[in-house]
PDB file of N, CA and C in Angstrom:
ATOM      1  N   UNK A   1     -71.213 -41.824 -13.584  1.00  0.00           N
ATOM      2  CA  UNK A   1     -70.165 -40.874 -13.289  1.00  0.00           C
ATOM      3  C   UNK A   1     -70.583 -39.485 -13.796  1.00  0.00           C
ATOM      4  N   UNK A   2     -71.441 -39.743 -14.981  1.00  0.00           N
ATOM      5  CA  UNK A   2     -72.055 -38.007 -15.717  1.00  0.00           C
ATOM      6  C   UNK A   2     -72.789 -37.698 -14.967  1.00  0.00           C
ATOM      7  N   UNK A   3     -73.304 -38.262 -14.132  1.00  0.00           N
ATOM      8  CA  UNK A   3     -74.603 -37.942 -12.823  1.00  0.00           C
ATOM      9  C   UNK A   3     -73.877 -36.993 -11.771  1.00  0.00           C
ATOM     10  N   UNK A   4     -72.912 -38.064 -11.231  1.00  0.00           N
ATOM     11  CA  UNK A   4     -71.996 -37.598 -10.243  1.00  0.00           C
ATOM     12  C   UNK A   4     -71.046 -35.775 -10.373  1.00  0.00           C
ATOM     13  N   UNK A   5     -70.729 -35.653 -11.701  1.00  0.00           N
ATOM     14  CA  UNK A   5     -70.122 -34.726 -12.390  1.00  0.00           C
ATOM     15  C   UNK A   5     -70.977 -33.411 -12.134  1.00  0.00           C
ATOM     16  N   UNK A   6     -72.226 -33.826 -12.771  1.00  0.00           N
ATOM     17  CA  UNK A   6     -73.512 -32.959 -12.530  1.00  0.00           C
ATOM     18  C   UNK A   6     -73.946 -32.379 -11.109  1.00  0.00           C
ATOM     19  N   UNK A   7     -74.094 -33.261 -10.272  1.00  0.00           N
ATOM     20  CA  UNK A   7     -74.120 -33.022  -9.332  1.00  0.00           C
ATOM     21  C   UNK A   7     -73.714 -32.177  -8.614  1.00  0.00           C
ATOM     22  N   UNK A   8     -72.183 -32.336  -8.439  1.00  0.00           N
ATOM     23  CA  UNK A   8     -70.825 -31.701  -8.268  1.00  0.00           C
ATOM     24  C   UNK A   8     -70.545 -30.354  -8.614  1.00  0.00           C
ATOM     25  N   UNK A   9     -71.299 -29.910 -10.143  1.00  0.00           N
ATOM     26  CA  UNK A   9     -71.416 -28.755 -10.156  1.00  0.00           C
ATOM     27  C   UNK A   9     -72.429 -28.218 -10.247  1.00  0.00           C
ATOM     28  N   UNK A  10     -73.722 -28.608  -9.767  1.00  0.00           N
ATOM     29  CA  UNK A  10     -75.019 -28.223  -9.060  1.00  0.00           C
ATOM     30  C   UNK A  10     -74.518 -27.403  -7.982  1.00  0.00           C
ATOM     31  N   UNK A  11     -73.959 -28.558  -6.837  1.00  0.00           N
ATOM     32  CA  UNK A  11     -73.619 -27.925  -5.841  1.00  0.00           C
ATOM     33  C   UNK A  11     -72.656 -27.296  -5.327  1.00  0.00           C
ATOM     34  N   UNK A  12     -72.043 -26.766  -6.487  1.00  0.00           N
ATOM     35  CA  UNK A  12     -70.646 -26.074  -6.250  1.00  0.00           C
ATOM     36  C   UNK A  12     -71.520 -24.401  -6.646  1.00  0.00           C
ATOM     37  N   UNK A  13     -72.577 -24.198  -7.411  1.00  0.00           N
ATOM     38  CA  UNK A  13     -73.108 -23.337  -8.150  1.00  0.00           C
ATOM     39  C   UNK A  13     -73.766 -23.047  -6.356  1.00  0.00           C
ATOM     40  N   UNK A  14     -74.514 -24.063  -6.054  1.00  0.00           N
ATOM     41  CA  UNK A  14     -75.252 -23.797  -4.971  1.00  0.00           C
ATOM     42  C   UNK A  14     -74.541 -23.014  -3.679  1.00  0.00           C
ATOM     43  N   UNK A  15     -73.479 -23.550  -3.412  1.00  0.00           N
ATOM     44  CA  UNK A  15     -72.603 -23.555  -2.462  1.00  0.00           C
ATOM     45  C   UNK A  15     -71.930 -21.985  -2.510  1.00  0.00           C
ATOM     46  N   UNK A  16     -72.046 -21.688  -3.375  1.00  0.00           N
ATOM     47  CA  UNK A  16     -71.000 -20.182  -3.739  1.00  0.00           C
ATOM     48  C   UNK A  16     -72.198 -19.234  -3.640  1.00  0.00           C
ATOM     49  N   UNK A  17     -73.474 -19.672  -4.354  1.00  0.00           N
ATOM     50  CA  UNK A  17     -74.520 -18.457  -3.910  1.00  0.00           C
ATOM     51  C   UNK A  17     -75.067 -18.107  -2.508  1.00  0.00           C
ATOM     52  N   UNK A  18     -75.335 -19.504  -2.068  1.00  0.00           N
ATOM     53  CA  UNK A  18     -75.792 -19.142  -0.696  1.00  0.00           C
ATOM     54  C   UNK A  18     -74.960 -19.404   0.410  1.00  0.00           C
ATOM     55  N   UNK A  19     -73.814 -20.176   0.092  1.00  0.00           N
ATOM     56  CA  UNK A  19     -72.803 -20.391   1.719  1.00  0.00           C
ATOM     57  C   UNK A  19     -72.971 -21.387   2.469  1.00  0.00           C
ATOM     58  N   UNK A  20     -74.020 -21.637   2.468  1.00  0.00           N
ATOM     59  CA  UNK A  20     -74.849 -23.106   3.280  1.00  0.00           C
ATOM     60  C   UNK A  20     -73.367 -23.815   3.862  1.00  0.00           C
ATOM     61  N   UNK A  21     -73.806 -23.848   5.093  1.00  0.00           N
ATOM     62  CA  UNK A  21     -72.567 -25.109   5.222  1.00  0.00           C
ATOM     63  C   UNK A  21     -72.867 -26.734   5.096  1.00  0.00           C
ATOM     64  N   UNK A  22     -74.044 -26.606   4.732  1.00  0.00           N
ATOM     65  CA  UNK A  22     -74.783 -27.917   4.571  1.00  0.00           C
ATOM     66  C   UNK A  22     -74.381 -28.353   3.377  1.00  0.00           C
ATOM     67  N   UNK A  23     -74.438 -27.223   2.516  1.00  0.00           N
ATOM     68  CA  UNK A  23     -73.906 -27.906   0.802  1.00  0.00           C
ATOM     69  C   UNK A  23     -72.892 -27.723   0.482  1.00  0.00           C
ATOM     70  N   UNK A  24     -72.334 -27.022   1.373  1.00  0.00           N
ATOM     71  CA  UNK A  24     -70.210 -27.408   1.395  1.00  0.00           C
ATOM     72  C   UNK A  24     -70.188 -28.525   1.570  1.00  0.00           C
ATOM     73  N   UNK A  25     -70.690 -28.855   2.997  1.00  0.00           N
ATOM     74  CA  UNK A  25     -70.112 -30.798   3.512  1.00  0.00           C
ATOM     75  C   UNK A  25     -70.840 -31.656   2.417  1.00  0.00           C
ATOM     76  N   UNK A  26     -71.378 -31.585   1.878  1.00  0.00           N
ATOM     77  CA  UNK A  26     -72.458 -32.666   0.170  1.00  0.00           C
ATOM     78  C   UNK A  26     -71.298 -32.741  -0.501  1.00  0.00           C
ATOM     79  N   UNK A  27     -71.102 -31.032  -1.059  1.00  0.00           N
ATOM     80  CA  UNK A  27     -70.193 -31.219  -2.540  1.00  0.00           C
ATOM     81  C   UNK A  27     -68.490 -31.826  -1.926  1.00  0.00           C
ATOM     82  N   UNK A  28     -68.064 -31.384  -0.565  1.00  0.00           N
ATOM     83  CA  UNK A  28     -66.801 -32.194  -0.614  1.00  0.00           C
ATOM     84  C   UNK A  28     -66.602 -34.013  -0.960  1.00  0.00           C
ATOM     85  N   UNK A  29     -68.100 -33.975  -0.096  1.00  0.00           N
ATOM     86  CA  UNK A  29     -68.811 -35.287  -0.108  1.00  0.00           C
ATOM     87  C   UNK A  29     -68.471 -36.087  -1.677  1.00  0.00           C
ATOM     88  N   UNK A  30     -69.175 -35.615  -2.236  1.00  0.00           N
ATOM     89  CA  UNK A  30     -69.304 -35.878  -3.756  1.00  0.00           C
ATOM     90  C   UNK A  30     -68.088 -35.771  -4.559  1.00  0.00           C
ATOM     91  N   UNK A  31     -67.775 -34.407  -4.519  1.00  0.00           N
ATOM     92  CA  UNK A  31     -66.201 -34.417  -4.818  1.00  0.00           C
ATOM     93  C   UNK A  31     -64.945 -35.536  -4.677  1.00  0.00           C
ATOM     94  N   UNK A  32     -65.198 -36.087  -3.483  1.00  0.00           N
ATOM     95  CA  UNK A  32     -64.391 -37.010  -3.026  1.00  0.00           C
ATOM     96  C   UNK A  32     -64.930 -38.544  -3.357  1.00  0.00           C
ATOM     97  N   UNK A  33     -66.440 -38.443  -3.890  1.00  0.00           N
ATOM     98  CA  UNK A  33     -66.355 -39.933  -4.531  1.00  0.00           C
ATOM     99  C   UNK A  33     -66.107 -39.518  -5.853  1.00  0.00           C
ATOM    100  N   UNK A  34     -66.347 -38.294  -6.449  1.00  0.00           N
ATOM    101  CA  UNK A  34     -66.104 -38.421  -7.761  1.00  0.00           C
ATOM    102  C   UNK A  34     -64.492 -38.850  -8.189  1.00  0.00           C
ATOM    103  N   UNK A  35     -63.631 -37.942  -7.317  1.00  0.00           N
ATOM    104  CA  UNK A  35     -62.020 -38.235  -7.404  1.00  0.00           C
ATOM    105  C   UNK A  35     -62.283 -40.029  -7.036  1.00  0.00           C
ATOM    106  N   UNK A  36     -62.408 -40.638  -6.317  1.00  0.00           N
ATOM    107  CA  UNK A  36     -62.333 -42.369  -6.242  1.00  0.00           C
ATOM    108  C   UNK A  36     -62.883 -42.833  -7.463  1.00  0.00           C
ATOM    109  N   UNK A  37     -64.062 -42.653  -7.954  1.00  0.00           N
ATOM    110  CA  UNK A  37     -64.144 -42.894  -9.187  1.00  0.00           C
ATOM    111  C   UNK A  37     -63.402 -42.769 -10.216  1.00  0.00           C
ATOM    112  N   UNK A  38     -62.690 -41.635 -10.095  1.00  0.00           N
ATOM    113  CA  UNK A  38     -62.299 -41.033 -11.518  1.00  0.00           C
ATOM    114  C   UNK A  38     -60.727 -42.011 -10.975  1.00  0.00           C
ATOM    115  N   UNK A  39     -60.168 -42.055  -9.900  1.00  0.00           N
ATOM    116  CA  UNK A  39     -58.228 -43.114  -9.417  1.00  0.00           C
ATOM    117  C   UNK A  39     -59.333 -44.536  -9.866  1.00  0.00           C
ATOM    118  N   UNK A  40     -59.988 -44.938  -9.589  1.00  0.00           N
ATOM    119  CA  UNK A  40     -60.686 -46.409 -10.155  1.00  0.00           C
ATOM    120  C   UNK A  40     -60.549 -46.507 -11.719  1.00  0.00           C
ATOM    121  N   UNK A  41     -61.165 -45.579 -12.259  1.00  0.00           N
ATOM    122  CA  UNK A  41     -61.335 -45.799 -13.695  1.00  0.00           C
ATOM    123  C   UNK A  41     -59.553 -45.715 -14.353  1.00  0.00           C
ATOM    124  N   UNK A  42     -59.037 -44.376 -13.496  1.00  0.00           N
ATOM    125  CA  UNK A  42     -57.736 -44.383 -14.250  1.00  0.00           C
ATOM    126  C   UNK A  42     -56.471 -45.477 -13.862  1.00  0.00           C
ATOM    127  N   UNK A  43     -56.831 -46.188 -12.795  1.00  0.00           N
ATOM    128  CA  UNK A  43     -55.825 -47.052 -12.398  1.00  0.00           C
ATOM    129  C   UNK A  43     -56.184 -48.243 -13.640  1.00  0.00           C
ATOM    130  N   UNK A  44     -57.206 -48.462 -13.563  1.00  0.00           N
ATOM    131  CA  UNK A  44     -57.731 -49.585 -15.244  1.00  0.00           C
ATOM    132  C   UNK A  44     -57.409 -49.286 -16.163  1.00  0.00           C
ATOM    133  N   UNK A  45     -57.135 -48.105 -16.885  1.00  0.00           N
ATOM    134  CA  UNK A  45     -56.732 -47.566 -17.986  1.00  0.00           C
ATOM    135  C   UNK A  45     -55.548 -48.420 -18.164  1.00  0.00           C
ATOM    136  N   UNK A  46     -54.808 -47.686 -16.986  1.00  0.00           N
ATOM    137  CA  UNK A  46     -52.754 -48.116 -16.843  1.00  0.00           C
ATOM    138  C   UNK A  46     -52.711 -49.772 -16.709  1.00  0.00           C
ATOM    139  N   UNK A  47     -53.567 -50.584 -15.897  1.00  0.00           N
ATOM    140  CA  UNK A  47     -53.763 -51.990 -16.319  1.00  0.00           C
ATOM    141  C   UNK A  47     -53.898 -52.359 -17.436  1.00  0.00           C
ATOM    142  N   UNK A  48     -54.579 -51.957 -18.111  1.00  0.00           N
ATOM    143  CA  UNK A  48     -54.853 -52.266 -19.574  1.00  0.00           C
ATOM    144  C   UNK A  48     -54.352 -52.058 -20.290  1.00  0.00           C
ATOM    145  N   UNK A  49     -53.165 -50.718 -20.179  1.00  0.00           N
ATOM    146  CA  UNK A  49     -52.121 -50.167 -21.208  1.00  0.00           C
ATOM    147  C   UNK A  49     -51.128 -51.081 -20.714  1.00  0.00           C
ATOM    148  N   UNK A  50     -50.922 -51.578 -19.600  1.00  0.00           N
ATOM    149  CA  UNK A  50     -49.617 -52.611 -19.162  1.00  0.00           C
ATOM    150  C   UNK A  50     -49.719 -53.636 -19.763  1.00  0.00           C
ATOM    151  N   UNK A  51     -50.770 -54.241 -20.055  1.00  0.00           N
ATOM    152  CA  UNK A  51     -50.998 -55.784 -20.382  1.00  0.00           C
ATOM    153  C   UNK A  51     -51.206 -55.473 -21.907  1.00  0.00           C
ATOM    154  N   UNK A  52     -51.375 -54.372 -22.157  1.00  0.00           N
ATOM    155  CA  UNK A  52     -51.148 -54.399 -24.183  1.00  0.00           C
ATOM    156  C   UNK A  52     -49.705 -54.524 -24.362  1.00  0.00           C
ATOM    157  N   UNK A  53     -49.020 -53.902 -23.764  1.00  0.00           N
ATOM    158  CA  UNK A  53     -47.335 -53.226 -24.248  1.00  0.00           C
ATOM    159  C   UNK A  53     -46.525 -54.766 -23.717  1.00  0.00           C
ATOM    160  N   UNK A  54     -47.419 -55.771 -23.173  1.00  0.00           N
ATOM    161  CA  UNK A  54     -46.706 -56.637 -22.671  1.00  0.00           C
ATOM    162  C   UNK A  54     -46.873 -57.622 -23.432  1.00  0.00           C
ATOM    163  N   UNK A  55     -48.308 -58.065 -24.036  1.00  0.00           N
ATOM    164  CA  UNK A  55     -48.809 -58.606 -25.368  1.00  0.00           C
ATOM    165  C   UNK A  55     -47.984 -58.278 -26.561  1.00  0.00           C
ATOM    166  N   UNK A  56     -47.900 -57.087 -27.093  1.00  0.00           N
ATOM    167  CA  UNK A  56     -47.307 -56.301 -27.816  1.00  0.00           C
ATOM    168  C   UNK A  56     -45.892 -56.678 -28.254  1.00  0.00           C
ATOM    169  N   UNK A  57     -44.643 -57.038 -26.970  1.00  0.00           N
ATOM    170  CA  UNK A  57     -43.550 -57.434 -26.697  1.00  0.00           C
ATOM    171  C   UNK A  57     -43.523 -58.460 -26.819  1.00  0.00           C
ATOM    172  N   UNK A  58     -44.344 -59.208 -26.492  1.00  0.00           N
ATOM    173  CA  UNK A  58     -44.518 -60.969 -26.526  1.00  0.00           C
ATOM    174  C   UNK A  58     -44.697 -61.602 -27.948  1.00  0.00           C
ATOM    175  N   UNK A  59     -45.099 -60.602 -28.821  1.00  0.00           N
ATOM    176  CA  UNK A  59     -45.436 -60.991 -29.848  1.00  0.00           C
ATOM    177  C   UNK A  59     -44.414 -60.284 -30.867  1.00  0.00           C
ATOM    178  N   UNK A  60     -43.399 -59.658 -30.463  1.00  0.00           N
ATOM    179  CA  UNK A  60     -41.897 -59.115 -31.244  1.00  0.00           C
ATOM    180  C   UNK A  60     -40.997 -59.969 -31.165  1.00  0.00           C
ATOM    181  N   UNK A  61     -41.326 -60.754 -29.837  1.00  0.00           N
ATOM    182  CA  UNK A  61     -40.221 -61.760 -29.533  1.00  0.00           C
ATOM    183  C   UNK A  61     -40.556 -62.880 -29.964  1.00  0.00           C
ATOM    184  N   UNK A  62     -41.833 -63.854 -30.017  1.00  0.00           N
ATOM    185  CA  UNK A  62     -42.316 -64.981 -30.434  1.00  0.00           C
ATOM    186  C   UNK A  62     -41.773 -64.609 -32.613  1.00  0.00           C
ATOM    187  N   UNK A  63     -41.676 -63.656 -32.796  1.00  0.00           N
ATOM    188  CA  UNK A  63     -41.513 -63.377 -34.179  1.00  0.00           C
ATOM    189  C   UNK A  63     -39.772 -63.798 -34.379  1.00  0.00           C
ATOM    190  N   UNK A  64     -39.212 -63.292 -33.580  1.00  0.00           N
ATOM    191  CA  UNK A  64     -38.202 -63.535 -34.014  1.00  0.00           C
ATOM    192  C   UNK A  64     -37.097 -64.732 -33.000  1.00  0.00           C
ATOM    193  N   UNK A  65     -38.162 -65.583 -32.304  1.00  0.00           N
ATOM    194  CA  UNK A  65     -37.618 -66.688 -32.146  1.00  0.00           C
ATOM    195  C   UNK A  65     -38.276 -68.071 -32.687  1.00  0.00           C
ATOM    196  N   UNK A  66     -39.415 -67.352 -34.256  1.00  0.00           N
ATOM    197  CA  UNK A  66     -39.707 -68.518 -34.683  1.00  0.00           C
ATOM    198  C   UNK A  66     -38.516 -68.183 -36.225  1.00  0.00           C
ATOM    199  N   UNK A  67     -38.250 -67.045 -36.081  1.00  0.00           N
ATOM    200  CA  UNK A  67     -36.515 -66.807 -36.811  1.00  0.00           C
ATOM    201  C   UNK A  67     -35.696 -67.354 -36.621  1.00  0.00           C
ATOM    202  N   UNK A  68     -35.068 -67.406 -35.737  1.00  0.00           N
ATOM    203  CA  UNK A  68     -34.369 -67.813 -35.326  1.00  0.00           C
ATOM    204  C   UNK A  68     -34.285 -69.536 -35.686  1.00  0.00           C
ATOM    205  N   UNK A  69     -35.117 -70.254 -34.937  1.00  0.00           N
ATOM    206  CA  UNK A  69     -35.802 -71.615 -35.235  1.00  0.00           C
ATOM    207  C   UNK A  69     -35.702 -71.756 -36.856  1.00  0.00           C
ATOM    208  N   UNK A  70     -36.067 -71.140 -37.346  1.00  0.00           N
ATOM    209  CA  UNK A  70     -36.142 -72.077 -38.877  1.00  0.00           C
ATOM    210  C   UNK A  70     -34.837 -71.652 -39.732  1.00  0.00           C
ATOM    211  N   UNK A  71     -33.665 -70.558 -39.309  1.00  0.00           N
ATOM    212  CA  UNK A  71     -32.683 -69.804 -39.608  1.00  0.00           C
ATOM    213  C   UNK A  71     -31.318 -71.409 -39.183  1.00  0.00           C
ATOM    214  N   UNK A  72     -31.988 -71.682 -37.296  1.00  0.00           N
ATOM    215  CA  UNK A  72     -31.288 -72.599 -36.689  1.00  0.00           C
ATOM    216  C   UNK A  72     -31.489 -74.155 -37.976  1.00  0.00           C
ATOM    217  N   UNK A  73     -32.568 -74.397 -38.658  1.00  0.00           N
ATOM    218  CA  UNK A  73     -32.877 -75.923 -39.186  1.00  0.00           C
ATOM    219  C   UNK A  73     -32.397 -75.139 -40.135  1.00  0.00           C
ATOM    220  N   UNK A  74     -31.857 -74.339 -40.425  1.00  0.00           N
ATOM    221  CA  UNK A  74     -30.939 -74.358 -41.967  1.00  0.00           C
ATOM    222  C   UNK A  74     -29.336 -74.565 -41.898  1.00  0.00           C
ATOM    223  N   UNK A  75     -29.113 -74.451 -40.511  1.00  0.00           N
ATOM    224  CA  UNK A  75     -27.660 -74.689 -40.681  1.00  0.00           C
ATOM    225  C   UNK A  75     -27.353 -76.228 -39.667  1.00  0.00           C
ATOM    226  N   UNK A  76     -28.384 -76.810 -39.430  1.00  0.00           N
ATOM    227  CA  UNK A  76     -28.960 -78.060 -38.759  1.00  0.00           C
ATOM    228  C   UNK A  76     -27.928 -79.471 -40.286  1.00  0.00           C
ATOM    229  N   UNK A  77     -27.070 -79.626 -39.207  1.00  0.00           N
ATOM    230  CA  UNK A  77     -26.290 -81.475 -40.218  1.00  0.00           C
ATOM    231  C   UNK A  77     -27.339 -82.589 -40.040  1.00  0.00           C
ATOM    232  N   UNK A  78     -28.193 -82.494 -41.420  1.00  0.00           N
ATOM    233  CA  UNK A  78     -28.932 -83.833 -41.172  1.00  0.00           C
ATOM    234  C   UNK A  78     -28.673 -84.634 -41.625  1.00  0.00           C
ATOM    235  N   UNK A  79     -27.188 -84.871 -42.313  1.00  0.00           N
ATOM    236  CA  UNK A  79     -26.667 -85.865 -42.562  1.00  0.00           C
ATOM    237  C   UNK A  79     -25.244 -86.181 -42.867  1.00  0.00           C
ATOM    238  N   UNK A  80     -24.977 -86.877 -42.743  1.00  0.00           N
ATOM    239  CA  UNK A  80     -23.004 -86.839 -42.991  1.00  0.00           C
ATOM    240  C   UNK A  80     -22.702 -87.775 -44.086  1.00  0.00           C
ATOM    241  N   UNK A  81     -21.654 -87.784 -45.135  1.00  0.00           N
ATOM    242  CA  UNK A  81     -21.228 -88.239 -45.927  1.00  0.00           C
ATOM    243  C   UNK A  81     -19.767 -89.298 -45.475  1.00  0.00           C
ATOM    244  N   UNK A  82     -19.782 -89.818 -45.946  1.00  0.00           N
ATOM    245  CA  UNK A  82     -17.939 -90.886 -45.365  1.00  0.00           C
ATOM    246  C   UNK A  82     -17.223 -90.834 -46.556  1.00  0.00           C
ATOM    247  N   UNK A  83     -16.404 -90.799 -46.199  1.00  0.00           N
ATOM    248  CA  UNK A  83     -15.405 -90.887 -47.303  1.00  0.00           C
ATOM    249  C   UNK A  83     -15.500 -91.864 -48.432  1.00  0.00           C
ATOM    250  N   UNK A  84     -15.494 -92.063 -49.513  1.00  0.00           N
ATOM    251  CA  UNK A  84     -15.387 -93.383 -50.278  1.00  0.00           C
ATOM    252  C   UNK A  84     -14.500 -94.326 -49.884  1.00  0.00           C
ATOM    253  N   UNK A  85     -13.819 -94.654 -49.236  1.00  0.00           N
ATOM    254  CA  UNK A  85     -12.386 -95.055 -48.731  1.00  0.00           C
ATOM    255  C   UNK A  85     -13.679 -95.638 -48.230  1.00  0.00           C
ATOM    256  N   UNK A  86     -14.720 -95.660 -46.989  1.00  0.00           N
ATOM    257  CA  UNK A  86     -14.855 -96.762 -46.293  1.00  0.00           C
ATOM    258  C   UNK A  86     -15.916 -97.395 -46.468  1.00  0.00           C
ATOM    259  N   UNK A  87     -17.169 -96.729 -46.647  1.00  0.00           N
ATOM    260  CA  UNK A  87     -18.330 -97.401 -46.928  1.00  0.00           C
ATOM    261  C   UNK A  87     -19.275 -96.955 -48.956  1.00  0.00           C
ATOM    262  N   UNK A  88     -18.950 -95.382 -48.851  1.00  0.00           N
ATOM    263  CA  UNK A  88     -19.220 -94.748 -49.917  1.00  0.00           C
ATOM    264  C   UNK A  88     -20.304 -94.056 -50.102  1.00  0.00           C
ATOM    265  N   UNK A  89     -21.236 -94.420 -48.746  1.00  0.00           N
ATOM    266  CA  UNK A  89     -22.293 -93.676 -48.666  1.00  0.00           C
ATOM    267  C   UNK A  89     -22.938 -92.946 -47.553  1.00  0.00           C
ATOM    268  N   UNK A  90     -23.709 -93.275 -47.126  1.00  0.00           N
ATOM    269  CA  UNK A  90     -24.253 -91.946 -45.970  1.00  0.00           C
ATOM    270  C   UNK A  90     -24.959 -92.688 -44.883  1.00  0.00           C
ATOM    271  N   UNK A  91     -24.817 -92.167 -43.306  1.00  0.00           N
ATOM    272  CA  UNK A  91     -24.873 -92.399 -42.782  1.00  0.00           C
ATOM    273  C   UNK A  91     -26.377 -92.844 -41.986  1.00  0.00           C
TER     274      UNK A  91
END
């Protein structure tokens, strides 16, 4: 892409001194893969920032539904008592 960049303003330098219409149609040329390059690279960026912030979230929530879970086994009846009246002990 530093090639491409270079290039680009080779022939933009070129293009303004002498007029050429030959190295107008190159540098639009170039210009226009450099812009595809440059929507390629930046559309990956935003993929990659999507799938962090989504990781990111996944892992705020796994936190506080293993809270939840061990908050839930504290108020969990694991056992019941009977009255002395019938048996006297536990179930």
């Amino acid at each position: 892409m530093k090639a491409l960049e270079i290039d680009v303003e080779e022939l933009q330098e070129l293009a303004e001194s002498t007029g050429n219409r030959g190295h107008i149609g190159a540098l639009k040329a170039k210009k226009s893969a450099l812009a595809d390059q440059l929507g390629i690279s930046a559309q990956g960026a935003l993929v990659r920032s999507r799938f962090r912030n989504i990781s990111e979230m996944d892992a705020s929530s796994r936190f506080f539904f293993g809270l939840e879970r061990k908050n839930g086994q504290k108020r969990l009846m694991h056992s019941m008592r009977l009255s002395p009246l019938t048996s006297g002990g536990m179930l």
